[in-house]
Protein backbone atom coordinates (compact mmCIF):
# COMPACT_ATOMS: atom_id res chain seq x y z
CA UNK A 1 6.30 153.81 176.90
CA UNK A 2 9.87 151.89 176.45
CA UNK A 3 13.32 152.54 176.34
CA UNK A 4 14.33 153.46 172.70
CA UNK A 5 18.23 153.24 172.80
CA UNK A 6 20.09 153.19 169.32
CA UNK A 7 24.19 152.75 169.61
CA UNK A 8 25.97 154.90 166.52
CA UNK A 9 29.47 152.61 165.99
CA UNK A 10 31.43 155.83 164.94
CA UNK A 11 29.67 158.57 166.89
CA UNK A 12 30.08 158.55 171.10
CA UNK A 13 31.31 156.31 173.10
CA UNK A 14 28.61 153.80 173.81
CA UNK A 15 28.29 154.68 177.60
CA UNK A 16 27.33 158.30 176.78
CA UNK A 17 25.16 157.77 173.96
CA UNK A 18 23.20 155.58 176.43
CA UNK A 19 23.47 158.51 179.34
CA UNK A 20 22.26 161.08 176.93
CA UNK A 21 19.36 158.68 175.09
CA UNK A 22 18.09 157.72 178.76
CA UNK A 23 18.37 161.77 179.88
CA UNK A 24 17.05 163.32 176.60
CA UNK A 25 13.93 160.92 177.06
CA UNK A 26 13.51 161.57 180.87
CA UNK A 27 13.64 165.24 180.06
CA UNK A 28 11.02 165.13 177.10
CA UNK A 29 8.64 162.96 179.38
CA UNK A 30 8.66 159.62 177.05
CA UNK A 31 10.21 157.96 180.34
CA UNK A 32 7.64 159.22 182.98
CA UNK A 33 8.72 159.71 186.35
CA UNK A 34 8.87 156.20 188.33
CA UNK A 35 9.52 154.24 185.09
CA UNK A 36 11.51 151.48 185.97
CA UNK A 37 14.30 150.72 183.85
CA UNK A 38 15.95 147.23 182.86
CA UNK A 39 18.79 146.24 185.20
CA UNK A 40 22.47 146.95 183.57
CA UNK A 41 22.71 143.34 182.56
CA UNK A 42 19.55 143.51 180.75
CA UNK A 43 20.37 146.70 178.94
CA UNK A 44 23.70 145.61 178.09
CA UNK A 45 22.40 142.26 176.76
CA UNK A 46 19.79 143.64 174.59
CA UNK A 47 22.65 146.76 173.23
CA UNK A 48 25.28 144.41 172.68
CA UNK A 49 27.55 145.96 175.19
CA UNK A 50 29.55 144.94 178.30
CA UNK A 51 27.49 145.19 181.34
CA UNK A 52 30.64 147.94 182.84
CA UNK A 53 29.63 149.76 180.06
CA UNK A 54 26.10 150.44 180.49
CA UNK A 55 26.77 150.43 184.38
CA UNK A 56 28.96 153.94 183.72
CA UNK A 57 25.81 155.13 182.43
CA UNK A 58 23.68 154.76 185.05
CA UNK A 59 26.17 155.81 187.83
CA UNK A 60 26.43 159.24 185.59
CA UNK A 61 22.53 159.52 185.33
CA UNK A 62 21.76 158.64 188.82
CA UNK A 63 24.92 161.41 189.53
CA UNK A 64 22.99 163.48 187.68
CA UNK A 65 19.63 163.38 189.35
CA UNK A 66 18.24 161.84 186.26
CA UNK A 67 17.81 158.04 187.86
CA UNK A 68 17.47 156.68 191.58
CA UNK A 69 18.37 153.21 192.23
CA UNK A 70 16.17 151.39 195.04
CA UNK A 71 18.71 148.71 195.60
CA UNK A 72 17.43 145.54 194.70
CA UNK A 73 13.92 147.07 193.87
CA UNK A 74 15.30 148.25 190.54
CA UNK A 75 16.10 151.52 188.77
CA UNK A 76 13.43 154.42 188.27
CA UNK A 77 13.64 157.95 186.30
CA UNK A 78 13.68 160.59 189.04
CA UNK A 79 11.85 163.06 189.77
CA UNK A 80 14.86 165.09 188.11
CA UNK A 81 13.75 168.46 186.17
CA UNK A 82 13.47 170.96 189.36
CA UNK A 83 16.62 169.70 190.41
CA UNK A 84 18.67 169.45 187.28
CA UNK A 85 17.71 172.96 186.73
CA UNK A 86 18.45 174.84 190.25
CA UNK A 87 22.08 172.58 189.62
CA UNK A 88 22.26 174.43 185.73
CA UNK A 89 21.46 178.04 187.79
CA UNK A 90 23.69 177.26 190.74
CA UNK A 91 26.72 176.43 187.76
CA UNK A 92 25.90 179.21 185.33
CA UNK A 93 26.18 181.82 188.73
CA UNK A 94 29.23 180.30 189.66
CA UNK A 95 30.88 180.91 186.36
CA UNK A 96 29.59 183.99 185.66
CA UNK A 97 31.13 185.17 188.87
CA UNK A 98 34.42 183.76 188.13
CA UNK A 99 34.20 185.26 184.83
CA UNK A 100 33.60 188.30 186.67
CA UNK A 101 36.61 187.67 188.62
CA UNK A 102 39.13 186.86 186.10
CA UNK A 103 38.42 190.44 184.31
CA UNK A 104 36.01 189.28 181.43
CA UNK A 105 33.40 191.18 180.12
CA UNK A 106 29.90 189.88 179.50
CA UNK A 107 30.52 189.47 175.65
CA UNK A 108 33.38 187.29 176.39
CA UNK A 109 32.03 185.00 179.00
CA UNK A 110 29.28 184.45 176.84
CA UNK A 111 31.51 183.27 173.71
CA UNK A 112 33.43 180.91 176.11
CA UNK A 113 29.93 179.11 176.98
CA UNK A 114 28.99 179.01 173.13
CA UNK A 115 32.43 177.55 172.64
CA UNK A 116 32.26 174.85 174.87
CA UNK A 117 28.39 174.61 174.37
CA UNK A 118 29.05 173.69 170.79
CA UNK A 119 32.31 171.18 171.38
CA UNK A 120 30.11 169.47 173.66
CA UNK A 121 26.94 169.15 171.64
CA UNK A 122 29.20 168.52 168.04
CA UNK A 123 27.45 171.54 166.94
């Protein structure tokens, strides 16, 4: 099991094409929980990118629930999947009560999540 990032010049910006690489794998199970990841400057080296780059990343995927940094005992995947899903239920019931609350029917709150759904996937 290793890292497998690959930066696309004229896609993403190259701090969230790392966040969603490092997620997409934590989620799938190619990074197993406790994997330890390289340290920024290692990552950055071996991308080509600045080290503030690659450090956005991580501070998104540990905000996330993805990654936990152990100070100087290194970055690990977490332990994320229960959590990142009660955080998806807790969202999805707070918007479908203010969609509720704004006057919006069902079929409409649901278009507005396919809408943004699709702007933020490219899809």
């Amino acid at each position: 099991m290793t890292l497998k990032i690959d930066i696309d010049e004229g896609a993403a910006p190259p701090y969230e094409q790392v966040r969603a690489q490092i997620s997409a794998q934590a989620r799938s199970g190619a990074l197993p929980v406790g994997y330890r990841l390289p340290t920024v400057r290692g990552l950055a080296e071996s991308l080509g990118l600045a080290v503030n780059t690659v450090a956005k990343a991580y501070r998104a995927l540990e905000a996330d629930g993805v990654i936990e940094t152990r100070g100087r005992n290194g970055t690990y995947v977490a332990a994320a999947g229960q959590a990142a899903e009660r955080e998806l239920a807790a969202a999805a019931q707070a918007y479908a009560d203010r969609a509720r609350r704004l006057g919006l029917d069902g079929q409409a709150a649901l278009a507005a999540v396919r809408d943004a759904l699709r702007a933020a996937y490219g899809e």
